[in-house]
N, C-alpha and C. Protein backbone atom coordinates (compact mmCIF):
# COMPACT_ATOMS: atom_id res chain seq x y z
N UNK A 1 17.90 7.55 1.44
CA UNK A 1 17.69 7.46 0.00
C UNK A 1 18.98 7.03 -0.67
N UNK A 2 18.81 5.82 -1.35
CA UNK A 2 20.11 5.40 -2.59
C UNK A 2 20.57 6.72 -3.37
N UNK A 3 21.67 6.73 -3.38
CA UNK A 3 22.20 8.17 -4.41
C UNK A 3 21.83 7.22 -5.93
N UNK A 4 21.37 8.29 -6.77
CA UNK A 4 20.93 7.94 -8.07
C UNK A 4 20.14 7.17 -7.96
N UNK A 5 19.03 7.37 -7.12
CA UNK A 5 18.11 6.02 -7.00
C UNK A 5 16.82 6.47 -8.52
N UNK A 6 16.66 7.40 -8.47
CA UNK A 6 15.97 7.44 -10.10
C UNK A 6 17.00 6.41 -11.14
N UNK A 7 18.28 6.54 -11.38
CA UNK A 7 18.75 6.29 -12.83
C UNK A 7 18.70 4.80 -12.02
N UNK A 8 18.75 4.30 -10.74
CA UNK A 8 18.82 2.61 -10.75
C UNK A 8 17.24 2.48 -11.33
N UNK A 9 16.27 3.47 -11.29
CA UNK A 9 14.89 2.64 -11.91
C UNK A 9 15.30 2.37 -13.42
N UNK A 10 15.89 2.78 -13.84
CA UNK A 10 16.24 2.70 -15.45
C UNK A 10 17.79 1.54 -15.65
N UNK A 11 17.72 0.86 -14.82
CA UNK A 11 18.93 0.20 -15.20
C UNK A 11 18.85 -1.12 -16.02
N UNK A 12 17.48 -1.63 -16.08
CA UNK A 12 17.60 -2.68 -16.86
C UNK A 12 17.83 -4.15 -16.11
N UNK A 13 18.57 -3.58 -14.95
CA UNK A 13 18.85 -4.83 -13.79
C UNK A 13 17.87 -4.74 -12.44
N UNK A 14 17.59 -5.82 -12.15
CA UNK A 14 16.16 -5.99 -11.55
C UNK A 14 15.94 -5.30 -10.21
N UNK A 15 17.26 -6.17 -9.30
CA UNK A 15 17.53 -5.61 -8.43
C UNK A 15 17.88 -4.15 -8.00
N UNK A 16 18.15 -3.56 -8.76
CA UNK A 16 18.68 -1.92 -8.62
C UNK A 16 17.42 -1.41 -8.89
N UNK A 17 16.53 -1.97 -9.78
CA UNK A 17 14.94 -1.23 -10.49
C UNK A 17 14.46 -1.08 -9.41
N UNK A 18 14.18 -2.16 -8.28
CA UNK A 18 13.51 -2.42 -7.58
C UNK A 18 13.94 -1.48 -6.08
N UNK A 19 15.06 -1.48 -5.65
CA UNK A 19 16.07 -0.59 -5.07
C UNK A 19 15.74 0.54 -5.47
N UNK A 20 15.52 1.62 -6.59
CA UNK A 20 15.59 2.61 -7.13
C UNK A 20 14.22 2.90 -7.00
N UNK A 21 13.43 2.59 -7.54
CA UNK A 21 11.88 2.54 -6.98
C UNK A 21 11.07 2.73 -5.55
N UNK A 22 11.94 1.99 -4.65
CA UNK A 22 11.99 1.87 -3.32
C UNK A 22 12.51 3.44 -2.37
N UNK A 23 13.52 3.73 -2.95
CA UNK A 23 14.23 4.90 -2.67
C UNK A 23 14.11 6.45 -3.03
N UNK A 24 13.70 6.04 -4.11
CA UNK A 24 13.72 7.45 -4.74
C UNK A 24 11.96 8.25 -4.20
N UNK A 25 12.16 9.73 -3.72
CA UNK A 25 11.53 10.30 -3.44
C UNK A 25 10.73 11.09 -4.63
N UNK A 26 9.40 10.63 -4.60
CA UNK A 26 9.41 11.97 -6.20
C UNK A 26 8.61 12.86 -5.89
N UNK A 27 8.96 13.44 -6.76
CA UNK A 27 8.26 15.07 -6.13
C UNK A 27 7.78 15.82 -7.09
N UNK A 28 6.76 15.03 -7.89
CA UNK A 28 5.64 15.23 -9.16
C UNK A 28 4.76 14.28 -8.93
N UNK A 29 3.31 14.80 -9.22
CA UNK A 29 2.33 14.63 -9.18
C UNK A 29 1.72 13.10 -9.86
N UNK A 30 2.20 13.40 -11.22
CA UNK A 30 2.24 12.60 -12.34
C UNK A 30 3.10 11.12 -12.00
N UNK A 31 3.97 10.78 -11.00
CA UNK A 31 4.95 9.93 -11.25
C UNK A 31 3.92 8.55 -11.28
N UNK A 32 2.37 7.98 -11.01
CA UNK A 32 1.89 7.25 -11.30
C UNK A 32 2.14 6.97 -12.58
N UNK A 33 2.10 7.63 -13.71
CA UNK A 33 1.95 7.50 -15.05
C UNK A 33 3.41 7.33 -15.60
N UNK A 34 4.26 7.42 -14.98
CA UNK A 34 5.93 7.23 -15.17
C UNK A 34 5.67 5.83 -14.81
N UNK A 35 5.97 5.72 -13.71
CA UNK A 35 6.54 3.97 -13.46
C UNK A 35 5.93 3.36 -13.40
N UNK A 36 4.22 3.25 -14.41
CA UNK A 36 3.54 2.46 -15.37
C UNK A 36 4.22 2.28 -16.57
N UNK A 37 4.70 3.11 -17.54
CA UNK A 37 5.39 3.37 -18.27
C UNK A 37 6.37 2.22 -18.61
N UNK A 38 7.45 3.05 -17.38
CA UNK A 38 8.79 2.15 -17.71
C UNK A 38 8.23 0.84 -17.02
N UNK A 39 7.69 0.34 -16.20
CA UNK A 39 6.73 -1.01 -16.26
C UNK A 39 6.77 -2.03 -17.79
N UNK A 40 5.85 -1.17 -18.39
CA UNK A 40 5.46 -1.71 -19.47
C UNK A 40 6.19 -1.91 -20.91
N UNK A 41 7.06 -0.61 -20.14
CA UNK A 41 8.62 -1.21 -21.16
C UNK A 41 9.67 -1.90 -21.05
N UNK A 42 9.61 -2.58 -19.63
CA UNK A 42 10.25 -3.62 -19.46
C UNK A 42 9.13 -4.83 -19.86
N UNK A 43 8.71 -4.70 -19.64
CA UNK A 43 7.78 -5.86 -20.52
C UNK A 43 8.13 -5.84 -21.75
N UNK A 44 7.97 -5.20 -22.36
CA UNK A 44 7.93 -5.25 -24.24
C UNK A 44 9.21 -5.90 -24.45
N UNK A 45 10.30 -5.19 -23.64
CA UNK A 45 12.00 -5.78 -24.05
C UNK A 45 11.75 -7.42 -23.43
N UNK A 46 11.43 -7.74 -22.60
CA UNK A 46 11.58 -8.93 -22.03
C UNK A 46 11.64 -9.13 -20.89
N UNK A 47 12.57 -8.44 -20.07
CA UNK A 47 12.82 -7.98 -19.09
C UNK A 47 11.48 -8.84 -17.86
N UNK A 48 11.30 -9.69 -17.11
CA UNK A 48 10.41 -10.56 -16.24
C UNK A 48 11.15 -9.40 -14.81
N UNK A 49 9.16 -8.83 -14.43
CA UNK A 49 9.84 -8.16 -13.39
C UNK A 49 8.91 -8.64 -12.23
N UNK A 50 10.09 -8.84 -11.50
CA UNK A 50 8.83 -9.96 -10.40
C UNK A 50 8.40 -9.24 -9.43
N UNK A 51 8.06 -7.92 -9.32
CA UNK A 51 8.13 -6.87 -8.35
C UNK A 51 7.08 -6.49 -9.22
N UNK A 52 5.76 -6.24 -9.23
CA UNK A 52 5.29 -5.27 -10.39
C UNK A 52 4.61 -4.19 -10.03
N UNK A 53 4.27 -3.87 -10.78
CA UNK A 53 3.68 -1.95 -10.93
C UNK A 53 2.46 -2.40 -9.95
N UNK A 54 1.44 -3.40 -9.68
CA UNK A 54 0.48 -4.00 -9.19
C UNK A 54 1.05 -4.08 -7.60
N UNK A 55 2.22 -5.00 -7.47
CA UNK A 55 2.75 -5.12 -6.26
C UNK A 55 3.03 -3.73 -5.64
N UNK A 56 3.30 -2.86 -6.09
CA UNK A 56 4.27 -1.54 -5.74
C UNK A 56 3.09 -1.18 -5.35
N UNK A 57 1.89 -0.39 -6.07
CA UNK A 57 0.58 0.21 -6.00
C UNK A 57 0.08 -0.59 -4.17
N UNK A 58 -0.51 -2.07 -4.30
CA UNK A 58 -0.92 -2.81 -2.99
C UNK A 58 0.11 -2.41 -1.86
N UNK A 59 1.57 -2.50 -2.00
CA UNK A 59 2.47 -2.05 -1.06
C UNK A 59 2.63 -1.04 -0.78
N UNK A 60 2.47 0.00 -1.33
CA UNK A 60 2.05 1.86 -1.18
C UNK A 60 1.09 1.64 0.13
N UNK A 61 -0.18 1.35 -0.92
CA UNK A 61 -1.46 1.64 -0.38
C UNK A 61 -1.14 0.80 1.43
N UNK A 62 -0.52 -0.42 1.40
CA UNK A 62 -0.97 -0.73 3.07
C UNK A 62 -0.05 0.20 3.96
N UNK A 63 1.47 0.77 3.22
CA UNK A 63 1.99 1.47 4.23
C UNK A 63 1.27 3.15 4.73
N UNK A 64 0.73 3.59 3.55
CA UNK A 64 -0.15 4.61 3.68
C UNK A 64 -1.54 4.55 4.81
N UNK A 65 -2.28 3.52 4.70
CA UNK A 65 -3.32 3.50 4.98
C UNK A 65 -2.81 3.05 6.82
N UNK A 66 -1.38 2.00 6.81
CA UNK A 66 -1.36 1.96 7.96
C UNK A 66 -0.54 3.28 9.07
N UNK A 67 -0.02 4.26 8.36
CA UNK A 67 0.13 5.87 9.11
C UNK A 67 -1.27 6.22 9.29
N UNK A 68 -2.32 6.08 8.69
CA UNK A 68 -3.35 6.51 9.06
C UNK A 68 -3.79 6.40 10.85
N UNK A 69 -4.58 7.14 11.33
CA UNK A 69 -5.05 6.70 12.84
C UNK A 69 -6.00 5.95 12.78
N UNK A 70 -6.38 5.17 13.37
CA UNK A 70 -7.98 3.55 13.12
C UNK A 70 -9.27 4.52 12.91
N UNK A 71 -9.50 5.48 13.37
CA UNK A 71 -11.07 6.64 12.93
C UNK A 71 -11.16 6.32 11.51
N UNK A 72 -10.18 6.83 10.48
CA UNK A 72 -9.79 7.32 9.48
C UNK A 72 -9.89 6.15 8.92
N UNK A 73 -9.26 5.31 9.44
CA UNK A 73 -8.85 3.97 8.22
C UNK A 73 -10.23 3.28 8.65
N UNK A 74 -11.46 3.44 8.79
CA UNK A 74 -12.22 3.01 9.47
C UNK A 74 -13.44 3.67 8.82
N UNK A 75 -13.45 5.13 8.18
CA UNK A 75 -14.12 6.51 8.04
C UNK A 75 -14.88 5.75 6.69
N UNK A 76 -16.12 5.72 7.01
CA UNK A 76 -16.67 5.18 5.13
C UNK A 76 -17.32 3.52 5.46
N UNK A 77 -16.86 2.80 5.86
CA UNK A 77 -17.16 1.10 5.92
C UNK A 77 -17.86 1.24 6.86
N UNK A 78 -19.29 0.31 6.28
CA UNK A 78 -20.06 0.21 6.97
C UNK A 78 -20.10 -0.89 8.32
N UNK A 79 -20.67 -1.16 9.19
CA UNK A 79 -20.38 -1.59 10.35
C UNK A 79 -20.39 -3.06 10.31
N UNK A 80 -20.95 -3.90 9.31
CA UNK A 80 -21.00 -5.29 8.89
C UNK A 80 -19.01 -5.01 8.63
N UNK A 81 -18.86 -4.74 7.94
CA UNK A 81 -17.09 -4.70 7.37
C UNK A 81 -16.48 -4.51 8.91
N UNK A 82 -16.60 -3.56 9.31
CA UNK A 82 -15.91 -3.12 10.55
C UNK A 82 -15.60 -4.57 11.94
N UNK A 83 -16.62 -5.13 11.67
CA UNK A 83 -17.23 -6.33 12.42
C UNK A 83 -16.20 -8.02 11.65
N UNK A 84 -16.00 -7.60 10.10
CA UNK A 84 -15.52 -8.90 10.13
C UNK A 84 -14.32 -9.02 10.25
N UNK A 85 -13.90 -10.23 10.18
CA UNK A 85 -13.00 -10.94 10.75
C UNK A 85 -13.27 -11.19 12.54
N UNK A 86 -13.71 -11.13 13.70
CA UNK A 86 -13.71 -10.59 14.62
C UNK A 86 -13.97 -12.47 14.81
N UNK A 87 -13.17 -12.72 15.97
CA UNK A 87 -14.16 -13.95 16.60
C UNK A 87 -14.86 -13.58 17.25
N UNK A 88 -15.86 -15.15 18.06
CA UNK A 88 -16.68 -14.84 18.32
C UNK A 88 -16.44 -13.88 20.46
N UNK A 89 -15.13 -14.33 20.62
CA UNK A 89 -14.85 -13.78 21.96
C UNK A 89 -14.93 -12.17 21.61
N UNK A 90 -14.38 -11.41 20.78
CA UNK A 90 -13.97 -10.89 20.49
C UNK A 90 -15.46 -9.56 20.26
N UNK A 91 -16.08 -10.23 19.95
CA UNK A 91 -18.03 -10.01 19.40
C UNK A 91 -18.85 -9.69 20.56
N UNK A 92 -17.99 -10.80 21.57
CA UNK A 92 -18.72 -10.60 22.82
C UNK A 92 -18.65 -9.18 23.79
N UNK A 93 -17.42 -9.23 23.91
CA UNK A 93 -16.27 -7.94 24.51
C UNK A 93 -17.06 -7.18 23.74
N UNK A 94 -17.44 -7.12 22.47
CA UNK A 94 -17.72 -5.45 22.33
C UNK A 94 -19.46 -5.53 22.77
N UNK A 95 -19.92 -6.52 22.20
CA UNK A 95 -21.57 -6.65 22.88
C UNK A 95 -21.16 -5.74 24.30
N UNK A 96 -20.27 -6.54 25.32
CA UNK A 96 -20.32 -6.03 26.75
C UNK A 96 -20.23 -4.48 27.19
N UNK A 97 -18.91 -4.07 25.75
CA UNK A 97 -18.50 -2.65 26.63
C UNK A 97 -20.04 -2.02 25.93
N UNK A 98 -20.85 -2.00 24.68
CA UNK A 98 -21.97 -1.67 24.17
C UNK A 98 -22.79 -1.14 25.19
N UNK A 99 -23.22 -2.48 25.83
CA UNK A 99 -23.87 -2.43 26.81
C UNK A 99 -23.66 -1.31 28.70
N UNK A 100 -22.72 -1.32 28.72
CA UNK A 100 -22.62 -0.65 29.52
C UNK A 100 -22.51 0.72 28.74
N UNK A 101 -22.15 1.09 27.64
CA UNK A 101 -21.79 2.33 27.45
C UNK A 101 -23.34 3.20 27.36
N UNK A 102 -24.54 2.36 26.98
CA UNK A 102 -25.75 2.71 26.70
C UNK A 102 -26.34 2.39 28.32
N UNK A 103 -25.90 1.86 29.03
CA UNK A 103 -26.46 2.25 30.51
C UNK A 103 -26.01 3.38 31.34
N UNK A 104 -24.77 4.02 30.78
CA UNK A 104 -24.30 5.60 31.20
C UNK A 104 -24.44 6.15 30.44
């Protein structure tokens, strides 16, 4: 963790915001509704932040979801989803192990 990595979210300079954001551990519930906030008050001043509250949220979410174990990240989507992207080799292999798994 950056020392003072909270006061670099408040610095006004992009690079340290972004650094400070990155670093800082928080340990309240609420901090969604904070660094929307100061987000949107760098907007108002002018401040062009090319990192945004949008980016941060999508970049959370894939490092989170990828600690998850594949059950889990998997738990809910139905089996059409689960299936896409897959080529067609790929379609086959599971047709195969299918098949044997329903003959034992």
């Amino acid at each position: 963790m950056t020392r003072n990595a909270i006061w670099a979210s408040f610095s006004f300079e992009v690079d340290r915001v972004a650094r400070g954001a990155r670093d800082y551990v928080w340990r309240q519930a609420d901090h969604v509704s904070i660094l929307q906030e100061l987000y949107h008050r760098y907007q108002e001043v002018g401040i062009a932040m090319s990192y945004t509250f949008e980016n941060f949220q999508k970049d959370l979410a894939r490092r989170l979801v990828s600690e998850l174990p594949p059950e889990e990240r998997l738990r809910g989507l139905p089996p059409e989803e689960r299936l896409r992207g897959l080529s067609e080799e790929e379609l086959q292999r599971l047709r195969q192990l299918l098949d044997t798994q329903l003959k034992h």
